[in-house]
Protein backbone atom coordinates (compact mmCIF):
# COMPACT_ATOMS: atom_id res chain seq x y z
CA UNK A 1 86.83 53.62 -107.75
CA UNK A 2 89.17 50.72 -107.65
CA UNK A 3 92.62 50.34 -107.99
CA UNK A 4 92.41 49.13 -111.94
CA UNK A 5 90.78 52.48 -112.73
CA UNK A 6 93.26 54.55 -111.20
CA UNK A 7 95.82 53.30 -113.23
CA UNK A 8 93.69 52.84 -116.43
CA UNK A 9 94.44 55.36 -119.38
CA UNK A 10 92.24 58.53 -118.47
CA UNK A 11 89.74 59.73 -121.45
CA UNK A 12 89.03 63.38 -119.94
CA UNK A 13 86.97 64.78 -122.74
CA UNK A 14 83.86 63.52 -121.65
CA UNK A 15 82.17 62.73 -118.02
CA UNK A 16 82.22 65.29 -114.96
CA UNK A 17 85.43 67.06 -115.50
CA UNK A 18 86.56 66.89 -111.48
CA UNK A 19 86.44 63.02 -111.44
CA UNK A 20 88.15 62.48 -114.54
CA UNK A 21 91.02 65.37 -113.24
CA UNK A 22 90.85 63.63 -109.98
CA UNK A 23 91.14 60.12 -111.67
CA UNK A 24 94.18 60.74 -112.86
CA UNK A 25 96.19 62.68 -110.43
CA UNK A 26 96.08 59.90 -107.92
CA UNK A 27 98.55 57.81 -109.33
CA UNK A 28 100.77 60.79 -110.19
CA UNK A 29 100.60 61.48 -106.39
CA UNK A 30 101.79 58.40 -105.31
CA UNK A 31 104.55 58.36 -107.69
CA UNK A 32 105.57 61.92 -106.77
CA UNK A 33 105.42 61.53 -103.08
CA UNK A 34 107.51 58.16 -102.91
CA UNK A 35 109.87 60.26 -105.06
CA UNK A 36 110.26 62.77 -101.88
CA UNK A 37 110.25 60.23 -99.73
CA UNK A 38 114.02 59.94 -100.89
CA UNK A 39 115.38 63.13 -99.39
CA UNK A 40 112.64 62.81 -96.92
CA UNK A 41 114.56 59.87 -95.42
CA UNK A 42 117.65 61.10 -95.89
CA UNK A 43 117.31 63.95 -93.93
CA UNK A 44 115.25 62.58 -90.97
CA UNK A 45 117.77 59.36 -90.62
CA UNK A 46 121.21 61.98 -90.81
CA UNK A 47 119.22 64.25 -88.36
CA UNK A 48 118.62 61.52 -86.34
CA UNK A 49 121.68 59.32 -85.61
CA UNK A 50 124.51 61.90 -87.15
CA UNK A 51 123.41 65.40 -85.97
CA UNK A 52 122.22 68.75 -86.79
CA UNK A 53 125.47 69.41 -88.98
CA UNK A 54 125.36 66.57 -91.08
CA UNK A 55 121.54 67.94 -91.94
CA UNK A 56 123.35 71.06 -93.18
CA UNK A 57 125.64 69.24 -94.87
CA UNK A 58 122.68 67.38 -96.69
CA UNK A 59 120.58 70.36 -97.28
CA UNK A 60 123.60 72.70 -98.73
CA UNK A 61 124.50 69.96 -100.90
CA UNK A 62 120.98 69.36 -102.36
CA UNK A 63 120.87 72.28 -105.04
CA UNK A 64 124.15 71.52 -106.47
CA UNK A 65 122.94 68.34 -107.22
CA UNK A 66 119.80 69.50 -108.80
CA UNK A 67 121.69 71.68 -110.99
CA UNK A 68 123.88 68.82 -112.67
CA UNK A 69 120.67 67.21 -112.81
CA UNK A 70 118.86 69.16 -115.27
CA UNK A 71 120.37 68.12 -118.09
CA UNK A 72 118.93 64.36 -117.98
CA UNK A 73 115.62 65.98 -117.38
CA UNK A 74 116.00 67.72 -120.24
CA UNK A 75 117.30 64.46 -122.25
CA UNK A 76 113.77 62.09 -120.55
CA UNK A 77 111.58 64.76 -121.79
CA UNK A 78 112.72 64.71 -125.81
CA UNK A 79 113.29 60.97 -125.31
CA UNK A 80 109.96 60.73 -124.23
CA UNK A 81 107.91 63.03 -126.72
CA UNK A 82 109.81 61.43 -129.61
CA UNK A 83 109.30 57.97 -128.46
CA UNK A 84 105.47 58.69 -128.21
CA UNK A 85 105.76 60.39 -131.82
CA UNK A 86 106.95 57.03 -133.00
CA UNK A 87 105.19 54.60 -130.58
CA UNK A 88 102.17 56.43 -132.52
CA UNK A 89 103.11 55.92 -135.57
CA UNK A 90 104.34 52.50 -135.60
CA UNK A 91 107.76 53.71 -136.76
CA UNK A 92 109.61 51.04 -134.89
CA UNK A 93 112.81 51.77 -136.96
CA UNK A 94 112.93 55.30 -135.70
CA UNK A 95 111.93 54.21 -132.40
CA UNK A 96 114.61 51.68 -131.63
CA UNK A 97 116.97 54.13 -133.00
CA UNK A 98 115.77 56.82 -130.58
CA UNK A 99 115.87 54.26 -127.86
CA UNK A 100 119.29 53.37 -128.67
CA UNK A 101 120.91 57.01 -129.22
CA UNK A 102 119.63 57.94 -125.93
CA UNK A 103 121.00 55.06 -123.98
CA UNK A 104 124.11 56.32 -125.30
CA UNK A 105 123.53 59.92 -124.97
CA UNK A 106 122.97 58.91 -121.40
CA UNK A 107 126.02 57.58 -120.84
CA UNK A 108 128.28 60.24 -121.95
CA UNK A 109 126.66 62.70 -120.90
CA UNK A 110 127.22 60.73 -117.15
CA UNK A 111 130.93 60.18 -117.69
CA UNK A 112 131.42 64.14 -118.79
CA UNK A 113 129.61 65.07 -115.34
CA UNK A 114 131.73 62.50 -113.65
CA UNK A 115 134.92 63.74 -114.90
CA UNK A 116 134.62 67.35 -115.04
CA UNK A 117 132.28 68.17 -111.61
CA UNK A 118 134.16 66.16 -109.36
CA UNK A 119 137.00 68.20 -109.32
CA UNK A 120 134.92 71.31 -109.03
CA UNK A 121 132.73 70.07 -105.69
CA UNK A 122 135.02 71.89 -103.01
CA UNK A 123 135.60 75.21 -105.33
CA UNK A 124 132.20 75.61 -105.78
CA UNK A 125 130.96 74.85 -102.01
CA UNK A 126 133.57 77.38 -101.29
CA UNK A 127 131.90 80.18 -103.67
CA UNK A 128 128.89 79.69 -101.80
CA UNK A 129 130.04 80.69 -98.10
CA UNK A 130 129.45 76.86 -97.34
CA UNK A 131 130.63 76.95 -93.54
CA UNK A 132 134.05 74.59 -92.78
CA UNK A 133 132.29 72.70 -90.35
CA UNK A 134 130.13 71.06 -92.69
CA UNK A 135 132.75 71.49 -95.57
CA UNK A 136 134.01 67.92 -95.46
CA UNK A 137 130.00 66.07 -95.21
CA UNK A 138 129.03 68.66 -98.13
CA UNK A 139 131.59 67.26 -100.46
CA UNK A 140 132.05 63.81 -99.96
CA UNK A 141 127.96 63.42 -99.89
CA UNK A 142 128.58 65.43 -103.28
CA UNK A 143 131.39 63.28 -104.74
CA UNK A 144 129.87 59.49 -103.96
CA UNK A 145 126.23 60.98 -105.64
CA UNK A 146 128.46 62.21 -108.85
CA UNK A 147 130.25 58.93 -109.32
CA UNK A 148 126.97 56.87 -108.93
CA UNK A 149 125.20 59.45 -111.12
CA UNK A 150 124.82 56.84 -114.20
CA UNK A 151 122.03 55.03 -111.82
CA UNK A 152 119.93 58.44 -111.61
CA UNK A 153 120.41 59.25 -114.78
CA UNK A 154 119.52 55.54 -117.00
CA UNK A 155 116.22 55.81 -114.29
CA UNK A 156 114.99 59.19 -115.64
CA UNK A 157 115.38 58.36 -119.29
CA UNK A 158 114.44 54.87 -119.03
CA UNK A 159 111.21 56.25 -117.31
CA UNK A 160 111.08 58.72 -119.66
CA UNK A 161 111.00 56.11 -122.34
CA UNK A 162 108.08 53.82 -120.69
CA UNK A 163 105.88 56.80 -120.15
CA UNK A 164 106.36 57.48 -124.07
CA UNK A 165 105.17 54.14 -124.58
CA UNK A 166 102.40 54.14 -122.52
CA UNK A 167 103.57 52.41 -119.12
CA UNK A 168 103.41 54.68 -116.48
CA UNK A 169 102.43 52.12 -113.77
CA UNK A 170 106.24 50.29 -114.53
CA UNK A 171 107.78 53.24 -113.72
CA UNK A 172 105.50 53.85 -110.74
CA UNK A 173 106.28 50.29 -109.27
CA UNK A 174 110.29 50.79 -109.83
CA UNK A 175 110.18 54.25 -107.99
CA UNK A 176 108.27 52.75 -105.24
CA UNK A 177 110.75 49.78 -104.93
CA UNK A 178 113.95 52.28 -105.12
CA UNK A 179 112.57 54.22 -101.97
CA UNK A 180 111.91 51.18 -99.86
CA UNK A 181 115.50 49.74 -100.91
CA UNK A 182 116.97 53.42 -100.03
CA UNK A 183 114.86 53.19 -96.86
CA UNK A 184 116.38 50.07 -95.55
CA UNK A 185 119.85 51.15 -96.62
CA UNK A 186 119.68 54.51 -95.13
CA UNK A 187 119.44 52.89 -91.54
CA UNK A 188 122.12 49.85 -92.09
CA UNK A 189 124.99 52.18 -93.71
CA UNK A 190 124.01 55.42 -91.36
CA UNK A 191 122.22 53.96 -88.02
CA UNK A 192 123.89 50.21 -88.48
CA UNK A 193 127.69 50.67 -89.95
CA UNK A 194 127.95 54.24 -89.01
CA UNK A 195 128.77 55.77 -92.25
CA UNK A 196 127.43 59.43 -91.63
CA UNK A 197 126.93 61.12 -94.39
CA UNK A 198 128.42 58.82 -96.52
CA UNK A 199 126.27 56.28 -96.46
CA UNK A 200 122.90 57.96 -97.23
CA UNK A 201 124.67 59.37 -100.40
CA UNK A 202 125.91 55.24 -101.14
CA UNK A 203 121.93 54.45 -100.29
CA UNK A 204 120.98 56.74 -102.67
CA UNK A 205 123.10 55.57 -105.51
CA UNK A 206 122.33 51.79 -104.93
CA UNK A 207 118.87 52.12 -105.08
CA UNK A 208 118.58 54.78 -108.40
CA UNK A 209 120.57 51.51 -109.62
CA UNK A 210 118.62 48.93 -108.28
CA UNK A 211 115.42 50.93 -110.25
CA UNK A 212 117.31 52.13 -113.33
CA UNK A 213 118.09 47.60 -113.41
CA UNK A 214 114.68 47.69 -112.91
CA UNK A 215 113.38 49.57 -115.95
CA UNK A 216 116.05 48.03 -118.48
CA UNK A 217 114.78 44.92 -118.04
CA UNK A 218 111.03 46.19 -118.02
CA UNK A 219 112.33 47.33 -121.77
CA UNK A 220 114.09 44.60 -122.78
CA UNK A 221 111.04 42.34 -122.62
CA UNK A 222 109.02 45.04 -124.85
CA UNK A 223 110.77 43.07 -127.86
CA UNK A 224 107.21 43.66 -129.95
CA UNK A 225 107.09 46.86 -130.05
CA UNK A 226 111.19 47.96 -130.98
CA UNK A 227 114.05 46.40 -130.95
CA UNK A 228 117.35 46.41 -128.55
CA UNK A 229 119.81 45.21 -130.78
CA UNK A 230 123.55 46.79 -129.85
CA UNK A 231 123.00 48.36 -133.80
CA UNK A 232 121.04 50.86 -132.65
CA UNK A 233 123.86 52.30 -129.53
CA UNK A 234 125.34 53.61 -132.36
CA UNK A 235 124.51 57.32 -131.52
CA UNK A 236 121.97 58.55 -134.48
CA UNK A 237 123.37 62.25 -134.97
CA UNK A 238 119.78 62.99 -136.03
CA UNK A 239 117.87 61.73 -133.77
CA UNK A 240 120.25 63.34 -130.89
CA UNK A 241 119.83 66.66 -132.66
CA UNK A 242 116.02 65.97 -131.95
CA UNK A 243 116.45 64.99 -128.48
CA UNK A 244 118.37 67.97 -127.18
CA UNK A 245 115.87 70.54 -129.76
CA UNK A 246 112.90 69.07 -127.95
CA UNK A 247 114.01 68.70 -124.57
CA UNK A 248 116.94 71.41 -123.13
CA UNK A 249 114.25 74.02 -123.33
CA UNK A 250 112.51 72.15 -120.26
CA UNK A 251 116.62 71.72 -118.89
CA UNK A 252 117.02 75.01 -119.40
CA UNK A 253 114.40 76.41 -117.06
CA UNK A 254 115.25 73.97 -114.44
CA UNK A 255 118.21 75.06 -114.62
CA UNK A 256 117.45 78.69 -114.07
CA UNK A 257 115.36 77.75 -111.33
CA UNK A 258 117.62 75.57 -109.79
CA UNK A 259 120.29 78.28 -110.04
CA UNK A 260 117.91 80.62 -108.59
CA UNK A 261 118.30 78.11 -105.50
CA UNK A 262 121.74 77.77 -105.51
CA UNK A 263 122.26 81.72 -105.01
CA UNK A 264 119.44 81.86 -102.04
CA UNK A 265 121.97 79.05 -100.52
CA UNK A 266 124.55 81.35 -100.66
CA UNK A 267 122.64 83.60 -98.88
CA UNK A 268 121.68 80.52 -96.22
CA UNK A 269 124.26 79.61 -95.57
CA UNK A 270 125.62 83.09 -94.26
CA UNK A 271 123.32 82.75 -91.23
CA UNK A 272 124.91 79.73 -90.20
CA UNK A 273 124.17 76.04 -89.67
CA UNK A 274 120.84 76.35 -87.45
CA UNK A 275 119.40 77.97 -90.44
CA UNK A 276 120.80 75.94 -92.87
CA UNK A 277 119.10 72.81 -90.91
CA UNK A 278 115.77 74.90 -90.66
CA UNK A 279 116.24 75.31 -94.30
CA UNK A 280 116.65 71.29 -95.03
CA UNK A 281 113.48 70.17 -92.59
CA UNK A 282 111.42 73.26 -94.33
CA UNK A 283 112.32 71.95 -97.70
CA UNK A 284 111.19 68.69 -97.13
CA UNK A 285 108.76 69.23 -95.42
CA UNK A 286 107.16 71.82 -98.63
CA UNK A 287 108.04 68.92 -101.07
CA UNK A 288 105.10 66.98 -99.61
CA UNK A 289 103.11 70.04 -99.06
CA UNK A 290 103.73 71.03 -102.93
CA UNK A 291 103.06 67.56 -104.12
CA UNK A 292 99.07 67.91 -104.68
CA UNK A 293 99.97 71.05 -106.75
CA UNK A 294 102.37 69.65 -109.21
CA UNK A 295 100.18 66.69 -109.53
CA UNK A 296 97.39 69.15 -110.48
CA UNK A 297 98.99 71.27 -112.33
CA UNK A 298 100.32 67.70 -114.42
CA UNK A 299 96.76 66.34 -114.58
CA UNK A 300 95.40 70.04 -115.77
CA UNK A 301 98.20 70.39 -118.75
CA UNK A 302 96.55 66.76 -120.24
CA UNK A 303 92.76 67.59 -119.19
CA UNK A 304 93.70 70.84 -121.14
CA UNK A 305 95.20 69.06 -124.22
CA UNK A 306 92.68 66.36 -124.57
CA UNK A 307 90.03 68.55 -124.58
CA UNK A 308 91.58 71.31 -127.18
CA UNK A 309 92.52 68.51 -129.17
CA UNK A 310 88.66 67.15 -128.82
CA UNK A 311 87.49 71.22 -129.78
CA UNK A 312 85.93 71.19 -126.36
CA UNK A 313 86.63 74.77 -125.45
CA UNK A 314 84.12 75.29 -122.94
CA UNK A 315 85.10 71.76 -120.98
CA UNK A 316 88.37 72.85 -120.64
CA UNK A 317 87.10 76.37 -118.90
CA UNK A 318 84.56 74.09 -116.89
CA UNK A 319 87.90 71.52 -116.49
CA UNK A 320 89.69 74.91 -115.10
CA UNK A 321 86.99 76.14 -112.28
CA UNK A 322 86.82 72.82 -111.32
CA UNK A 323 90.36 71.45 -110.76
CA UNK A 324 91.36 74.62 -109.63
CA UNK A 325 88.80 74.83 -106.86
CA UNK A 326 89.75 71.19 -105.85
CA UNK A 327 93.41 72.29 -105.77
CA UNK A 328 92.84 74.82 -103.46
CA UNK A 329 90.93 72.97 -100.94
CA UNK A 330 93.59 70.22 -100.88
CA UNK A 331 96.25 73.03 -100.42
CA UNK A 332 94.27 74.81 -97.60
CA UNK A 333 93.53 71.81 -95.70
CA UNK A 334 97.39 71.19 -95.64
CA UNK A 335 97.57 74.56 -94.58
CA UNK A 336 95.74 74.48 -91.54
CA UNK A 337 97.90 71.34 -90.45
CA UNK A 338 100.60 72.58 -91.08
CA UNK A 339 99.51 75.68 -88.67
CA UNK A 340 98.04 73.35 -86.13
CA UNK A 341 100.80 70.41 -86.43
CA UNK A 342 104.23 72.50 -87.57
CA UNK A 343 105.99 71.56 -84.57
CA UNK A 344 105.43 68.04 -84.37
CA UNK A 345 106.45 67.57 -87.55
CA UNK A 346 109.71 69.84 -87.40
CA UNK A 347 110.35 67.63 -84.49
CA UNK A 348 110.32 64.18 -86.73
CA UNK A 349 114.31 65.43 -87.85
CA UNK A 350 115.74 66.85 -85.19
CA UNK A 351 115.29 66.65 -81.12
CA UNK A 352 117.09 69.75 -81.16
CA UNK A 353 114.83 72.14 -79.70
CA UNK A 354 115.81 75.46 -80.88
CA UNK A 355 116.09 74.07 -84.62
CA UNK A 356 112.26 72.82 -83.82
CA UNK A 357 111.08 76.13 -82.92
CA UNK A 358 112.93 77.71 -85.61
CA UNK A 359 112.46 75.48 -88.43
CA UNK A 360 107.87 75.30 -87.36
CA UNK A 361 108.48 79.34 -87.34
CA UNK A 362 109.37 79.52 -90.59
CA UNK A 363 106.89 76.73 -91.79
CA UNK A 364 104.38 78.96 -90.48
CA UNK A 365 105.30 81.62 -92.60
CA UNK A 366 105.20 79.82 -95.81
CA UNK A 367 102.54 78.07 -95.20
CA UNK A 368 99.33 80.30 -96.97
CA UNK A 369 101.57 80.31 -99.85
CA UNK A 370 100.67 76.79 -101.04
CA UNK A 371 96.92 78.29 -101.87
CA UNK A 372 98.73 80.68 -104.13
CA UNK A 373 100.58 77.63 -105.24
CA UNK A 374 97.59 75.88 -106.17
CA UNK A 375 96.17 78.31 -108.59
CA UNK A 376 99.48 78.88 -110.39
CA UNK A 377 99.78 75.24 -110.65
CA UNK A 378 96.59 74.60 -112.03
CA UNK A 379 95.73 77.43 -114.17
CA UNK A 380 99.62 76.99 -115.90
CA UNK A 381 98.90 73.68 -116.47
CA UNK A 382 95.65 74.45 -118.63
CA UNK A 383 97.78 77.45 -120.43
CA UNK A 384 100.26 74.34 -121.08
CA UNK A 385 98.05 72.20 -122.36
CA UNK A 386 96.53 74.76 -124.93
CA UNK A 387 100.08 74.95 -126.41
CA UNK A 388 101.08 78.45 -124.15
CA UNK A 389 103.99 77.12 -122.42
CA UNK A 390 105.85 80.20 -122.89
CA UNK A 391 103.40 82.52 -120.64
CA UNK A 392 103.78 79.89 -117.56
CA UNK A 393 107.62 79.75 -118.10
CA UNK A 394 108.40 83.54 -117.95
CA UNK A 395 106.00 83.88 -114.86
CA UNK A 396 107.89 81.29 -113.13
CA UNK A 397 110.79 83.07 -114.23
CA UNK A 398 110.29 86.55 -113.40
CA UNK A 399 108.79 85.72 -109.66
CA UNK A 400 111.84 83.20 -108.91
CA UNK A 401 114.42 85.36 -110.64
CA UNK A 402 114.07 88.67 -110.79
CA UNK A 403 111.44 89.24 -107.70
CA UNK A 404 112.31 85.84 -105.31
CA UNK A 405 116.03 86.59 -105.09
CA UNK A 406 116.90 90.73 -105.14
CA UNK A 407 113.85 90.56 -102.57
CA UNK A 408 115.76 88.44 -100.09
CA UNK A 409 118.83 90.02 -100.21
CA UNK A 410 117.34 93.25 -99.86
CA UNK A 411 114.84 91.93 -96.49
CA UNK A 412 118.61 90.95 -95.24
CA UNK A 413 120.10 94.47 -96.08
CA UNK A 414 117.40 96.25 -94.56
CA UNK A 415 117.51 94.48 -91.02
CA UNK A 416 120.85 94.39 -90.39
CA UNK A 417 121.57 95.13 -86.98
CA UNK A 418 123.87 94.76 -84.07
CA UNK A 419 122.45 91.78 -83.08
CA UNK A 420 121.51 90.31 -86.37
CA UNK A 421 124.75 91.57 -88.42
CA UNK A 422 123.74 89.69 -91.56
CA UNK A 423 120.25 90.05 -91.66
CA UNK A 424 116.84 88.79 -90.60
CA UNK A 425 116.98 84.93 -91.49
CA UNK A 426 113.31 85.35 -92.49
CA UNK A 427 113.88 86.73 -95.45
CA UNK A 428 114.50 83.62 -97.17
CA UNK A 429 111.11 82.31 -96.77
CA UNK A 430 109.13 85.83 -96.41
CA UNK A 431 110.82 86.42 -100.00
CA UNK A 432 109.30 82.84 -101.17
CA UNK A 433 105.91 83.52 -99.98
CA UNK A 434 105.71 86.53 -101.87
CA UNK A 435 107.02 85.26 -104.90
CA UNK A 436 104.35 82.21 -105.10
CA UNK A 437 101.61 85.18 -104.18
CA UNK A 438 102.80 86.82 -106.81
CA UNK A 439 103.07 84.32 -109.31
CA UNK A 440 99.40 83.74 -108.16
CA UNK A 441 98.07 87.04 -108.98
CA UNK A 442 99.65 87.03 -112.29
CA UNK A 443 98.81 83.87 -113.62
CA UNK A 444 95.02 84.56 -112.88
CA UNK A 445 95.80 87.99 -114.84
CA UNK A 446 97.29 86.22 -117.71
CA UNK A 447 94.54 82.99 -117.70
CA UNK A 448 91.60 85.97 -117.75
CA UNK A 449 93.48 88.04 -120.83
CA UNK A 450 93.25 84.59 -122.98
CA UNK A 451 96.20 84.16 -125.18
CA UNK A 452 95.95 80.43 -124.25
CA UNK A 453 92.42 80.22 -126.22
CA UNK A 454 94.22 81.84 -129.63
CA UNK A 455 96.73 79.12 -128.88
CA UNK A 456 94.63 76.37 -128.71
CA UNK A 457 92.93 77.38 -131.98
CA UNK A 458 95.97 77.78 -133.94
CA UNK A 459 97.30 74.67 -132.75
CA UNK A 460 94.20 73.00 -133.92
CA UNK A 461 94.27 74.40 -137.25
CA UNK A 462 98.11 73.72 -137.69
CA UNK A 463 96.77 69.91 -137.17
CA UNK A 464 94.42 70.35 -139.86
């Protein structure tokens, strides 16, 4: 397999399903794990050369920012199922219209958040019990990422916009650029001008730019296939309309989810900044872990489509044992390093030995969840790909919402004691393990019962 085939456009309806699922989830990979590599950095150089707090600081301030993010997620996914609609067609009227009303889209949607969250940072770190020694980091990390938040935005729609048209591999090359860039930053503006804090957020903001630069002029030499004229910034009330119908439903959930997060943060950072630190190196730490699955559970949702579209009902069960199985081996082999390396790489962020021993603890305990993991992720992304996308959505919902959270604020009720007057800390990540177990058991419940097959027929007929 050489490096043109990886990147080649993936037919998956015929050959041995595992290669063809593999085949395409490498590149995905890469793309997915430079994109962690972000915070990755961010936390290891702030552990490093500005201290445990400033780790905190990072780590409290992370689901905030995810939340105010959702809404250009939302906006690249309609942007980029619309511009594939008319890529297909050869509608390059529509297309440079829906090009041009999301550019604009884009940016006021950026100068609303600018405006109106800025002024909210400190109320709402307050809300959450954010402790006063990390107060200060939390919201001026918070405030420099909101004023640069035009460079992470034009990224995910531009992005959005190439993968419509085909281009993956662009995108793939700016991301990869953008975390090199941040790289070097992060260690002149933190390690070099000691900026603290400060400086990874300015890192962070310079090099969304520097790839968001990137991508425009990746599009503006596309001239053949639409056009970039200023005409088309005029926003297009219809094709907004369009936009927001096909993509806030996807906002929406990460939204909820992302919620969900902010409200176990609340509950973090009651136990103080050692656990809020543990929390940080954990978390980034399980975005590589969880990497393999989303990639799977990607590559499954278009094995699954391909093959419904192609009436090849039995592949995409084959497509399912398969995948699934390879999942799972991937996620139990990072499992057992995780078991046998934890410490070691707890110890990459912090030479604080009591936050090592802590943070590997709690590693440990998550770590047979990313099994369950696996088979969520891959058996939601065939569901997906059939045309169920509500069944995976309200199982992710339920186990992060209604199970993930009461669960670990009751684990905290329940062990209050003298010594531990809020709680057991461990109920944070006891309560996630269960939750992704859960989720497991349910999804393989709802994959067995079938609804996704009655999906994938109606869908078919609707094309017919």
């Amino acid at each position: 397999m050489n490096v043109k085939q990886l990147f080649a456009q993936v037919d998956m309806t015929s050959g041995r399903p595992w290669e063809k699922i593999v085949l395409f989830t490498v590149p995905m990979l890469i793309g997915n794990i430079a994109q962690q590599l972000y915070n990755t950095v961010d936390s290891i150089v702030v552990g490093r050369y500005v201290g445990d707090n400033a780790l905190a600081a990072v780590g409290s301030a992370s689901p905030i920012l995810n939340l105010l993010l959702v809404l250009f997620v939302g906006i690249s996914m309609g942007v980029s199922i619309m511009v594939s609609q008319y890529f297909g067609s050869h509608d390059r009227e529509n297309l440079s219209k829906t090009i041009g009303s999301s550019i604009t889209l884009t940016a006021l949607s950026s100068l609303l958040l600018m405006v109106c969250c800025a002024a909210l940072i400190r109320p709402v770190l307050r809300m959450l019990d954010t402790p006063e020694s990390i107060m200060d980091w939390c919201a001026s990390y918070l405030f420099i990422l909101l004023m640069g938040i035009a460079g992470v935005a034009y990224y995910n729609i531009f992005c959005g916009i190439l993968r419509g048209l085909g281009d993956s591999l662009s995108a793939l090359v700016y991301l990869l650029v953008a975390t090199v860039l941040n790289i070097i930053l992060d260690l002149w503006f933190v390690a070099g001008l000691k900026m603290g804090v400060a400086g990874v957020a300015l890192a962070t903001v310079i090099a969304q730019l520097a790839s968001a630069f990137l991508c425009l002029v990746k599009l503006r030499r596309m001239g053949h296939l639409f056009d970039m004229h200023p005409s088309y910034l005029k926003p297009d009330r219809e094709n907004i309309f369009t936009v927001l119908r096909l993509g806030l439903p996807s906002g929406i959930t990460q939204a909820i989810f992302s919620l969900a997060m902010v409200v176990v943060q609340s509950l973090t950072n009651s136990f103080g900044e050692m656990i809020i630190a543990a929390n940080v190196i954990i978390m980034r730490v399980d975005g590589f872990a969880m990497m393999p699955n989303f990639s799977f559970g990607t590559a499954m949702t278009t094995y699954s489509g391909q093959n419904v579209g192609a009436r090849e009902y039995e592949r995409v069960q084959q497509g399912a044992k398969q995948g699934t199985l390879l999942a799972v081996g991937i996620s139990a082999s990072i499992t057992a390093l995780i078991l046998l390396f934890g410490h070691h790489l707890m110890a990459i962020f912090t030479s604080t030995e009591k936050l090592v021993n802590v943070s590997a603890r709690m590693m440990a305990i998550l770590s047979a969840g990313y099994i369950a993991m696996a088979v969520t992720q891959s058996l939601s992304g065939i569901m997906r790909g059939a045309g169920d996308t509500m069944t995976p959505m309200w199982i992710s919902m339920v186990t992060t919402v209604a199970i993930r959270i009461p669960l670990a604020y009751g684990i905290a009720w329940l062990t209050r004691t003298p010594e531990f007057p809020k709680g057991r800390y461990e109920c944070i990540w006891i309560s996630l393990l269960f939750s992704w177990v859960l989720g497991a058991v349910i999804t393989i419940v709802f994959y067995r019962l079938g609804n996704w097959k009655k999906k994938a027929l109606s869908l078919v007929k609707e094309k017919e």
